[in-house]
PDB file of N, CA and C in Angstrom:
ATOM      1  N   UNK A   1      56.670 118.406  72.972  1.00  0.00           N
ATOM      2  CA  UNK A   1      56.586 117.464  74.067  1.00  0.00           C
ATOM      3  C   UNK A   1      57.550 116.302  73.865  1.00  0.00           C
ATOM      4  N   UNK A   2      57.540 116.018  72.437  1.00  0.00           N
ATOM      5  CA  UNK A   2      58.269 114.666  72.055  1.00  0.00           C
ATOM      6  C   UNK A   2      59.901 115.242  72.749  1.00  0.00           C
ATOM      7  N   UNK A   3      60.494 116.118  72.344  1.00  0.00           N
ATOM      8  CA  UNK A   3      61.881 116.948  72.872  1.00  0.00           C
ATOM      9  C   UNK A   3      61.955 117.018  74.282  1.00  0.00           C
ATOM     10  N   UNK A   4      60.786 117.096  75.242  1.00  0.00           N
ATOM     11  CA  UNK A   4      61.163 117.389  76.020  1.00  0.00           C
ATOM     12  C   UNK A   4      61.117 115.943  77.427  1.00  0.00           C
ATOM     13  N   UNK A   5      61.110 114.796  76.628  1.00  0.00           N
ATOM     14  CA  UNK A   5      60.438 113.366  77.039  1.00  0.00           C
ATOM     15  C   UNK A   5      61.768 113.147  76.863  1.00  0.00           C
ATOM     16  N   UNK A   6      62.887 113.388  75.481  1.00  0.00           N
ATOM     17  CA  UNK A   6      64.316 113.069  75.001  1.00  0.00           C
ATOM     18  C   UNK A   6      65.236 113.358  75.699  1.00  0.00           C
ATOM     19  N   UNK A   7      65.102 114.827  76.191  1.00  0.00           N
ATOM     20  CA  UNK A   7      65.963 115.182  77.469  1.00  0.00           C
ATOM     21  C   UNK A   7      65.810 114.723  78.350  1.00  0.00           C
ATOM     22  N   UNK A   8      64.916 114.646  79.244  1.00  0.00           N
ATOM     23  CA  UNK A   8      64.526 113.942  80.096  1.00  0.00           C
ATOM     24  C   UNK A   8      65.566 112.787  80.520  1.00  0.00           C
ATOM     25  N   UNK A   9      65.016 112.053  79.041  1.00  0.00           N
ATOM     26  CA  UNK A   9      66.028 110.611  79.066  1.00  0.00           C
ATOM     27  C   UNK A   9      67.378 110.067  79.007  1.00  0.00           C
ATOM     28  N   UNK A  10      67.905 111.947  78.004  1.00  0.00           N
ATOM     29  CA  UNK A  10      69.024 111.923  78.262  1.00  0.00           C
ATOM     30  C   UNK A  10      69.900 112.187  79.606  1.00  0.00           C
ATOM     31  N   UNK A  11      69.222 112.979  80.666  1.00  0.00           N
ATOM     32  CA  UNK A  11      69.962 113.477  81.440  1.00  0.00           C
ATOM     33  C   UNK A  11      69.837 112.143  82.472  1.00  0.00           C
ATOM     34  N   UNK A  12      68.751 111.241  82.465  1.00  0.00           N
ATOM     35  CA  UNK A  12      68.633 110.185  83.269  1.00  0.00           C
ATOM     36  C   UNK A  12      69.766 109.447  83.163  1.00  0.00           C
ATOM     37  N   UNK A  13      69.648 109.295  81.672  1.00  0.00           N
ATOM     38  CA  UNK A  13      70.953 108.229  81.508  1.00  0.00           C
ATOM     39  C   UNK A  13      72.813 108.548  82.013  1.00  0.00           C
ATOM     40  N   UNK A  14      72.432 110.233  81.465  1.00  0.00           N
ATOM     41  CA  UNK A  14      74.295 110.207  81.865  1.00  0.00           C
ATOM     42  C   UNK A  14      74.347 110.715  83.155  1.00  0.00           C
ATOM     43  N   UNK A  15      72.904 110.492  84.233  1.00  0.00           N
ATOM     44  CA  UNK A  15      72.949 111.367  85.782  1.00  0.00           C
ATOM     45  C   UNK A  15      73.564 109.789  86.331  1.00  0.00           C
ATOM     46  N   UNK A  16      72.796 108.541  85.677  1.00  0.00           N
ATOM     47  CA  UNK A  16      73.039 107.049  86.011  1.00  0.00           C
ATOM     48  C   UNK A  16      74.561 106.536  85.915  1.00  0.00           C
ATOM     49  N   UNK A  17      75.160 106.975  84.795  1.00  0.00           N
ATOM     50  CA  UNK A  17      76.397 107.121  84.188  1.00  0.00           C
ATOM     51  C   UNK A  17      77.531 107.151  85.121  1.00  0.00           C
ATOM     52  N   UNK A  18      77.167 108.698  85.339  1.00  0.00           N
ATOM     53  CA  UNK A  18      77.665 109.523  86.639  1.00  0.00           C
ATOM     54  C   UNK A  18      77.530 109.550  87.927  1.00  0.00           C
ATOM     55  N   UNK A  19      76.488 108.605  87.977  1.00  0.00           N
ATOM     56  CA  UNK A  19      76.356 107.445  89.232  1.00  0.00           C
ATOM     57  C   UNK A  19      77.563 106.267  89.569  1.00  0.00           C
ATOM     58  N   UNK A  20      77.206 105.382  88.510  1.00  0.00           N
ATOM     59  CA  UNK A  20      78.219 104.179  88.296  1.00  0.00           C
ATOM     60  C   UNK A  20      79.893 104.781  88.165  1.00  0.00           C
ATOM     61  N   UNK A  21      80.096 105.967  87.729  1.00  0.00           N
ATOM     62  CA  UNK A  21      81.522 106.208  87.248  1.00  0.00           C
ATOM     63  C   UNK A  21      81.566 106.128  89.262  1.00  0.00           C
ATOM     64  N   UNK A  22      81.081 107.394  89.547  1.00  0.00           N
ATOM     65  CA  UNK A  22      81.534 108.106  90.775  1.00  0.00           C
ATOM     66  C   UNK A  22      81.977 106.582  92.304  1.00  0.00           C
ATOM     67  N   UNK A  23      80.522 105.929  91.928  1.00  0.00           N
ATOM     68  CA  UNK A  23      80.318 104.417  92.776  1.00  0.00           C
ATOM     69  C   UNK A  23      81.950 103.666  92.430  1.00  0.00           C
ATOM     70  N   UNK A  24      82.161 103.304  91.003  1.00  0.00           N
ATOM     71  CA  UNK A  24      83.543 103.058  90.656  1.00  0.00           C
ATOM     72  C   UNK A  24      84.749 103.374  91.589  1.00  0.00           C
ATOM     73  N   UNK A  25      84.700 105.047  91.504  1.00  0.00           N
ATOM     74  CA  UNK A  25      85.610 105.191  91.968  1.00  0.00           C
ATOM     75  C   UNK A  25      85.954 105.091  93.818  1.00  0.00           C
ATOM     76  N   UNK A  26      84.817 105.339  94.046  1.00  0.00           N
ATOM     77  CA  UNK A  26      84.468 105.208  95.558  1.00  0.00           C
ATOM     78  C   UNK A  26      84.818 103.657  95.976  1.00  0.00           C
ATOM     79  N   UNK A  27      84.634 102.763  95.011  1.00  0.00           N
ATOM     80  CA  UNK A  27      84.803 101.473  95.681  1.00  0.00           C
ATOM     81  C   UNK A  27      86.527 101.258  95.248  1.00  0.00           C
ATOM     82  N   UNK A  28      87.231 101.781  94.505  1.00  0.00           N
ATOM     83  CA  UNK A  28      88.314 101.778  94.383  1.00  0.00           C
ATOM     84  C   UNK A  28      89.318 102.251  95.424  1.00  0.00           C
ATOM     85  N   UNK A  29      88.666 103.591  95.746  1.00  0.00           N
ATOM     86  CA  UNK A  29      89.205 104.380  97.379  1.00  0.00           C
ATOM     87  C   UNK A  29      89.339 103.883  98.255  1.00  0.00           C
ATOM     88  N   UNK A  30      88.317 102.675  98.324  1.00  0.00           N
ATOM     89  CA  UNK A  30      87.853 101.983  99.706  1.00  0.00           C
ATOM     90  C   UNK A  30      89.054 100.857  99.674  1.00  0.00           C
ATOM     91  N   UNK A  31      88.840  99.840  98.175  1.00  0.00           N
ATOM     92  CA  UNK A  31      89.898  98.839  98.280  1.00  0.00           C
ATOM     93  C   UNK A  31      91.481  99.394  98.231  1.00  0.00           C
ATOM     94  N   UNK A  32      91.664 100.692  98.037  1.00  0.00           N
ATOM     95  CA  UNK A  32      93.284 101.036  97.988  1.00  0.00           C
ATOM     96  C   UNK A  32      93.357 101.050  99.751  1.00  0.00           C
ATOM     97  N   UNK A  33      92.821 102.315 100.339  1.00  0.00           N
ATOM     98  CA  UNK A  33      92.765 102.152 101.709  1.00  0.00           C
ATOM     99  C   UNK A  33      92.558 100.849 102.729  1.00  0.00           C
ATOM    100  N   UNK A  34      91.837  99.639 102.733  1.00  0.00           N
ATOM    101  CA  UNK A  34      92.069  98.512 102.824  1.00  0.00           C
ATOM    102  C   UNK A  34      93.088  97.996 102.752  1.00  0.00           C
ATOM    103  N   UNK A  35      93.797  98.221 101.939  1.00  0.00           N
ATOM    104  CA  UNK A  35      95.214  97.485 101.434  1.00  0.00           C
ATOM    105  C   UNK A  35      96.328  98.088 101.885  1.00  0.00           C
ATOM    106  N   UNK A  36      96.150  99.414 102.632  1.00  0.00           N
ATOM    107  CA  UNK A  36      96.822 100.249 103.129  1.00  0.00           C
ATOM    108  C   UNK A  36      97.150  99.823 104.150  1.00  0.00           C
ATOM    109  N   UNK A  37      96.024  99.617 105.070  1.00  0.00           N
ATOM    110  CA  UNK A  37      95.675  98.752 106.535  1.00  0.00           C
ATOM    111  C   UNK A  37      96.316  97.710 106.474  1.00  0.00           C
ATOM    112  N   UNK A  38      96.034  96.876 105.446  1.00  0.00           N
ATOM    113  CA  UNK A  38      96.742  95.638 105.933  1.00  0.00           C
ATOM    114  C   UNK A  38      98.220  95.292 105.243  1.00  0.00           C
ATOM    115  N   UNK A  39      98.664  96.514 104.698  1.00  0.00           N
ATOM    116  CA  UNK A  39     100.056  96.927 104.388  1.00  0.00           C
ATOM    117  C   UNK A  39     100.833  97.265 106.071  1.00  0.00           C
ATOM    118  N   UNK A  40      99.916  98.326 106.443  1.00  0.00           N
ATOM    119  CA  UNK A  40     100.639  98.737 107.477  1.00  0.00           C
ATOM    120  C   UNK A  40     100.544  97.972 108.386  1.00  0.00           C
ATOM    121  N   UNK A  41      99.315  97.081 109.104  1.00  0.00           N
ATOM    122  CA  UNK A  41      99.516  95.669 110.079  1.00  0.00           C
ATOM    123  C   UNK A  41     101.068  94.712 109.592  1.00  0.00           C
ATOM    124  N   UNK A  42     101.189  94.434 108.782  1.00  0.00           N
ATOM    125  CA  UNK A  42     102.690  94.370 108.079  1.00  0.00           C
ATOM    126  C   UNK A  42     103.766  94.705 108.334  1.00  0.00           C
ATOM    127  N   UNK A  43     103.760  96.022 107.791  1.00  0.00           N
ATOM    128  CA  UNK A  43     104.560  96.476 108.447  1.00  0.00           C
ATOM    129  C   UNK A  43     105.040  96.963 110.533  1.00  0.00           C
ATOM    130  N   UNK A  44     103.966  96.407 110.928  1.00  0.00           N
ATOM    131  CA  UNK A  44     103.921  96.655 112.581  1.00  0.00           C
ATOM    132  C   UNK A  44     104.421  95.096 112.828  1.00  0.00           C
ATOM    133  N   UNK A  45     104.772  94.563 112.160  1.00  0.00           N
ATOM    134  CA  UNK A  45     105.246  93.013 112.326  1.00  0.00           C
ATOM    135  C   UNK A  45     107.114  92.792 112.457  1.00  0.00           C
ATOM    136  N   UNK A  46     106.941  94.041 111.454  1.00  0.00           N
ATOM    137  CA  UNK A  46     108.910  94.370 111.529  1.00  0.00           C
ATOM    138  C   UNK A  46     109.634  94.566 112.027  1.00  0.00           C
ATOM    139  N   UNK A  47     111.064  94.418 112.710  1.00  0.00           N
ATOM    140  CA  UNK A  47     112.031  94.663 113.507  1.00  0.00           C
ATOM    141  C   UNK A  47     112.314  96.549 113.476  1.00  0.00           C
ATOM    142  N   UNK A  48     112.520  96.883 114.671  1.00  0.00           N
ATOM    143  CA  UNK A  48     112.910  98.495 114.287  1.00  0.00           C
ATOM    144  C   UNK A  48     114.085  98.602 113.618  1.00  0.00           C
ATOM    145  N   UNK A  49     114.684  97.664 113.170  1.00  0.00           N
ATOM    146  CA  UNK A  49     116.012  98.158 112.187  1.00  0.00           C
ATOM    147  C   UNK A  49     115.375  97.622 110.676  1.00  0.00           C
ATOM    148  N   UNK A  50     114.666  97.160 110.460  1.00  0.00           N
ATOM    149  CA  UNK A  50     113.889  96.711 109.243  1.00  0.00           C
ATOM    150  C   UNK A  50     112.863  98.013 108.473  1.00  0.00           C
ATOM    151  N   UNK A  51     112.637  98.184 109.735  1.00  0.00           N
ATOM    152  CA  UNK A  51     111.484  99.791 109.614  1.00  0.00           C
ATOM    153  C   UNK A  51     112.643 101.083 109.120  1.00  0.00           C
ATOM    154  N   UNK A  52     113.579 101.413 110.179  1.00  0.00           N
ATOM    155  CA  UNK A  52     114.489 102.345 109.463  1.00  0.00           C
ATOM    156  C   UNK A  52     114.791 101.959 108.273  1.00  0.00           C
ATOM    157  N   UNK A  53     115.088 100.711 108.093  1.00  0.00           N
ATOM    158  CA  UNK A  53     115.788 100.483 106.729  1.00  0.00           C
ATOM    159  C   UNK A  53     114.820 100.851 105.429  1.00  0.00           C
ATOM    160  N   UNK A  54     113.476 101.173 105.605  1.00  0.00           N
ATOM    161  CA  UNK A  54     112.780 101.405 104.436  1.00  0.00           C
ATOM    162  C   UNK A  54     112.418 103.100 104.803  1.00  0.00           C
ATOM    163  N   UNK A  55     113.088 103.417 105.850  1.00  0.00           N
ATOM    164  CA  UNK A  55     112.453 105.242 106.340  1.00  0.00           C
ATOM    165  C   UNK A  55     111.399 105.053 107.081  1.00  0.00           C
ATOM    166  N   UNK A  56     110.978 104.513 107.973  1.00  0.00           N
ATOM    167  CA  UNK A  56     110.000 104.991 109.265  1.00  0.00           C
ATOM    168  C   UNK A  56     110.652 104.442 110.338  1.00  0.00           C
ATOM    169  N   UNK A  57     109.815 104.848 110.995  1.00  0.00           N
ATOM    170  CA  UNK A  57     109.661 104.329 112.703  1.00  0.00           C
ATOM    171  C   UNK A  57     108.549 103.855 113.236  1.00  0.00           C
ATOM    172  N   UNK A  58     108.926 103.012 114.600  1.00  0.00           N
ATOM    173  CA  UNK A  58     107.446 102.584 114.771  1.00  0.00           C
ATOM    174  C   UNK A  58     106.522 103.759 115.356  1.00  0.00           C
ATOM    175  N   UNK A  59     107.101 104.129 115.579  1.00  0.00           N
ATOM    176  CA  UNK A  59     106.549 105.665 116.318  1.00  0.00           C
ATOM    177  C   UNK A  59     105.571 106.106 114.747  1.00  0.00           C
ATOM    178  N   UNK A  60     105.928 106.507 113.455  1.00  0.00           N
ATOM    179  CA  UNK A  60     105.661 107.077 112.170  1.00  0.00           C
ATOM    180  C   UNK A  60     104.593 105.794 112.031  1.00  0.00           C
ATOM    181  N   UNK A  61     104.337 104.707 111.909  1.00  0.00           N
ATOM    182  CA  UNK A  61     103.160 103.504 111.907  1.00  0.00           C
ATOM    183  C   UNK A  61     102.021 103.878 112.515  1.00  0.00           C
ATOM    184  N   UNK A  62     102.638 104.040 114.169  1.00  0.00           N
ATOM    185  CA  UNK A  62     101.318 104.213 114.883  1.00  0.00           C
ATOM    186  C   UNK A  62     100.709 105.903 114.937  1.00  0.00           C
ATOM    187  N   UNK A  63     101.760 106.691 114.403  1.00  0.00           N
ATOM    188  CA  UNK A  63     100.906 108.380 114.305  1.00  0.00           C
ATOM    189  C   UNK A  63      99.904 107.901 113.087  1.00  0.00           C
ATOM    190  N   UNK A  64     100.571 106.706 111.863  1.00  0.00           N
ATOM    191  CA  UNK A  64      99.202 107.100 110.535  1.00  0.00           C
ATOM    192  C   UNK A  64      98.049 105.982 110.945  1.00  0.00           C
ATOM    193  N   UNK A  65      98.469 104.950 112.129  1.00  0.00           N
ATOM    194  CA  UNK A  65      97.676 103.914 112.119  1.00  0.00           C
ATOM    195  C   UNK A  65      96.037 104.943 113.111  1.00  0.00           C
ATOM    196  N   UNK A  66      96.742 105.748 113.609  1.00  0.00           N
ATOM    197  CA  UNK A  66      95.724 106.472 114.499  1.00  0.00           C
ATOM    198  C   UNK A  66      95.187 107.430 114.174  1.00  0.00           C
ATOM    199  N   UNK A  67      95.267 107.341 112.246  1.00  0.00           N
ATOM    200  CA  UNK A  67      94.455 108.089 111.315  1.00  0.00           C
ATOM    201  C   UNK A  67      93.053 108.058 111.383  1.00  0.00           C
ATOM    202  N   UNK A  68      92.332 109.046 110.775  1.00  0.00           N
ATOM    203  CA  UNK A  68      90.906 108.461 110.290  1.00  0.00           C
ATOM    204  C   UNK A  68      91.017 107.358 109.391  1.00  0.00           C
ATOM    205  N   UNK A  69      90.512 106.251 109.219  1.00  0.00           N
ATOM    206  CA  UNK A  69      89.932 105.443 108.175  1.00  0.00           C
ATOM    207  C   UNK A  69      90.002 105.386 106.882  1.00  0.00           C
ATOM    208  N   UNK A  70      89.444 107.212 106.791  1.00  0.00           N
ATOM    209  CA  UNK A  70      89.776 108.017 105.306  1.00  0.00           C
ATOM    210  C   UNK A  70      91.117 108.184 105.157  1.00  0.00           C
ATOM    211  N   UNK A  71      91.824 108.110 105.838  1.00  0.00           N
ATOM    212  CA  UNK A  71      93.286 108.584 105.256  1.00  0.00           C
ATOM    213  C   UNK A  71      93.578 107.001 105.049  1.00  0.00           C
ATOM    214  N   UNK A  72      94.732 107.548 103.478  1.00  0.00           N
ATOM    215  CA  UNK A  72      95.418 106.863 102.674  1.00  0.00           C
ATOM    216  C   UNK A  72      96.888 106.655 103.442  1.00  0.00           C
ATOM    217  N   UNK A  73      96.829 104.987 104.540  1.00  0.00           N
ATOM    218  CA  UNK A  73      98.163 105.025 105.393  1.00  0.00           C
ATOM    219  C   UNK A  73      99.576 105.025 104.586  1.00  0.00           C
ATOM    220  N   UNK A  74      99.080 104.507 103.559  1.00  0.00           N
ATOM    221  CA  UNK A  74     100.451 104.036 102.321  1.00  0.00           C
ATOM    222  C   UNK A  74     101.063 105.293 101.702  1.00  0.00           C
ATOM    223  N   UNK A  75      99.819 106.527 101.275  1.00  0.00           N
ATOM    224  CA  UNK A  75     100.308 107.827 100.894  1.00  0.00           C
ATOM    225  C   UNK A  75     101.169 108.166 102.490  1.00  0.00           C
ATOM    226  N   UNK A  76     100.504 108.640 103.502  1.00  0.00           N
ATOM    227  CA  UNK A  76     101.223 109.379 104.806  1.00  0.00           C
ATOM    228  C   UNK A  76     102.183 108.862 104.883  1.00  0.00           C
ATOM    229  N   UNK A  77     102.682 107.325 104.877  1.00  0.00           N
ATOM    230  CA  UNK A  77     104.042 106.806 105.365  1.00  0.00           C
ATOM    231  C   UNK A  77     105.056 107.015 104.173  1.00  0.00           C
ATOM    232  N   UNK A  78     104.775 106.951 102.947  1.00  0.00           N
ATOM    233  CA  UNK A  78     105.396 107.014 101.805  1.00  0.00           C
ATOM    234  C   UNK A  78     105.659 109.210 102.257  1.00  0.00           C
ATOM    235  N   UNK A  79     104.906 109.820 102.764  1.00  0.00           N
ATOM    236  CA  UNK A  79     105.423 111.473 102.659  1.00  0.00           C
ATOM    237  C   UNK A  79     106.136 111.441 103.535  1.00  0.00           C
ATOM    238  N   UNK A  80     106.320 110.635 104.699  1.00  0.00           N
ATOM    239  CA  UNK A  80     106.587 110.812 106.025  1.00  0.00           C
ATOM    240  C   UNK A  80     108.070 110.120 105.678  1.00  0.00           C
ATOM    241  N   UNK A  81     108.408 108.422 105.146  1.00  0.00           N
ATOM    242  CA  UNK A  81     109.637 108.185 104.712  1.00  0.00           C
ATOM    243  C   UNK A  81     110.388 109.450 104.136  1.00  0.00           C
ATOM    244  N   UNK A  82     109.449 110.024 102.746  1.00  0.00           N
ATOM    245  CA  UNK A  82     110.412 110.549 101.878  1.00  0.00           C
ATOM    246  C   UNK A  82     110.905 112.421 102.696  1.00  0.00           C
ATOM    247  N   UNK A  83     110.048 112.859 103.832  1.00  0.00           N
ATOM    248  CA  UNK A  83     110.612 113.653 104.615  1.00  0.00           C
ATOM    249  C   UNK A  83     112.050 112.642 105.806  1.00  0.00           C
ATOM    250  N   UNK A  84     111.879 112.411 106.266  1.00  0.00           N
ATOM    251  CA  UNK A  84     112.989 111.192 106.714  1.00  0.00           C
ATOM    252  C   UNK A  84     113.980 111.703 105.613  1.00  0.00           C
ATOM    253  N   UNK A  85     113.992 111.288 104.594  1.00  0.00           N
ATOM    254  CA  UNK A  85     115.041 111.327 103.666  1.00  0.00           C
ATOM    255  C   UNK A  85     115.937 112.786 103.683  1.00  0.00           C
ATOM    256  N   UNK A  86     115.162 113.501 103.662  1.00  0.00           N
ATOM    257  CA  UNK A  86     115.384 114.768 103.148  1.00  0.00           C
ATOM    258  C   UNK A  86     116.044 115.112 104.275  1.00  0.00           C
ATOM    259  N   UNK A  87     115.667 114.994 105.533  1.00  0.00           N
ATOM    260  CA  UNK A  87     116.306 115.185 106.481  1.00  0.00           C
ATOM    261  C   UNK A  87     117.847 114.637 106.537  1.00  0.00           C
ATOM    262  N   UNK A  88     117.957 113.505 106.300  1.00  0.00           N
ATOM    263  CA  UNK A  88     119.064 112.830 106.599  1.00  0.00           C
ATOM    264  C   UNK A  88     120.258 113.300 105.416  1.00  0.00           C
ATOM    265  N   UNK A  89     119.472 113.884 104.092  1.00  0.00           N
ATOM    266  CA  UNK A  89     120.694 114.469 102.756  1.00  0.00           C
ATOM    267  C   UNK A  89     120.971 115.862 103.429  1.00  0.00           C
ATOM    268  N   UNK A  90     120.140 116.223 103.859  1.00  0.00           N
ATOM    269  CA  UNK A  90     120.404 117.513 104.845  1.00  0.00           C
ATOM    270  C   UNK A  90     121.539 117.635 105.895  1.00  0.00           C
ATOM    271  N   UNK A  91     121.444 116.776 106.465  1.00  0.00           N
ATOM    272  CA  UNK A  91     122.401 116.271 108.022  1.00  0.00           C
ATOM    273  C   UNK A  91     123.994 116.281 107.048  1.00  0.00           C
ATOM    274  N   UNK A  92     123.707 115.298 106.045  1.00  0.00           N
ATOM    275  CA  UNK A  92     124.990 115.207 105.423  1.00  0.00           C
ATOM    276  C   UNK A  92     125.621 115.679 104.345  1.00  0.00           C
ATOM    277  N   UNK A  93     125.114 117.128 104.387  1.00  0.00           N
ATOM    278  CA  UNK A  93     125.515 118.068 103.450  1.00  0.00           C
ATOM    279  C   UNK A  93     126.161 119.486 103.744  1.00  0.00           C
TER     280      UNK A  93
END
């Protein structure tokens, strides 16, 4: 009985563990995406020759701004620039 009171306690503790890690990371997701948002309000502030000059368009802003929530705007515009790119070594090759 004493063994089986130990497990018990063990699995409580690293289920709690594995609570707090997972909560961690979830609140980390939340503040990167946040920062995404108000990266990209930012960037909707810029001249359209300011915007090319880093690889988007305003057109490429408002397709990730009219994301879900869940999406990471900073990842999409950062894939979406670095296609831009590829295109343009393409054109001139």
């Amino acid at each position: 009985m004493q063994v089986q009171q130990n497990t018990a306690k063990l699995q409580l503790g690293g289920g709690s563990e594995g609570l707090l890690t997972r909560l961690a990371r979830v609140v980390r997701h939340v503040r990167k995406i946040i920062a995404g948002r108000l990266a990209l309000r930012q960037l909707e502030e810029l001249e359209d020759w300011q915007l090319r000059d880093i690889g988007v368009s305003r057109r490429d802003i408002h397709f990730v701004g009219d994301r879900s929530w869940l999406d990471d705007p900073s990842h999409l515009l950062n894939e979406i620039a670095r296609e831009h790119a590829k295109q343009i070594i393409r054109k001139t090759s």
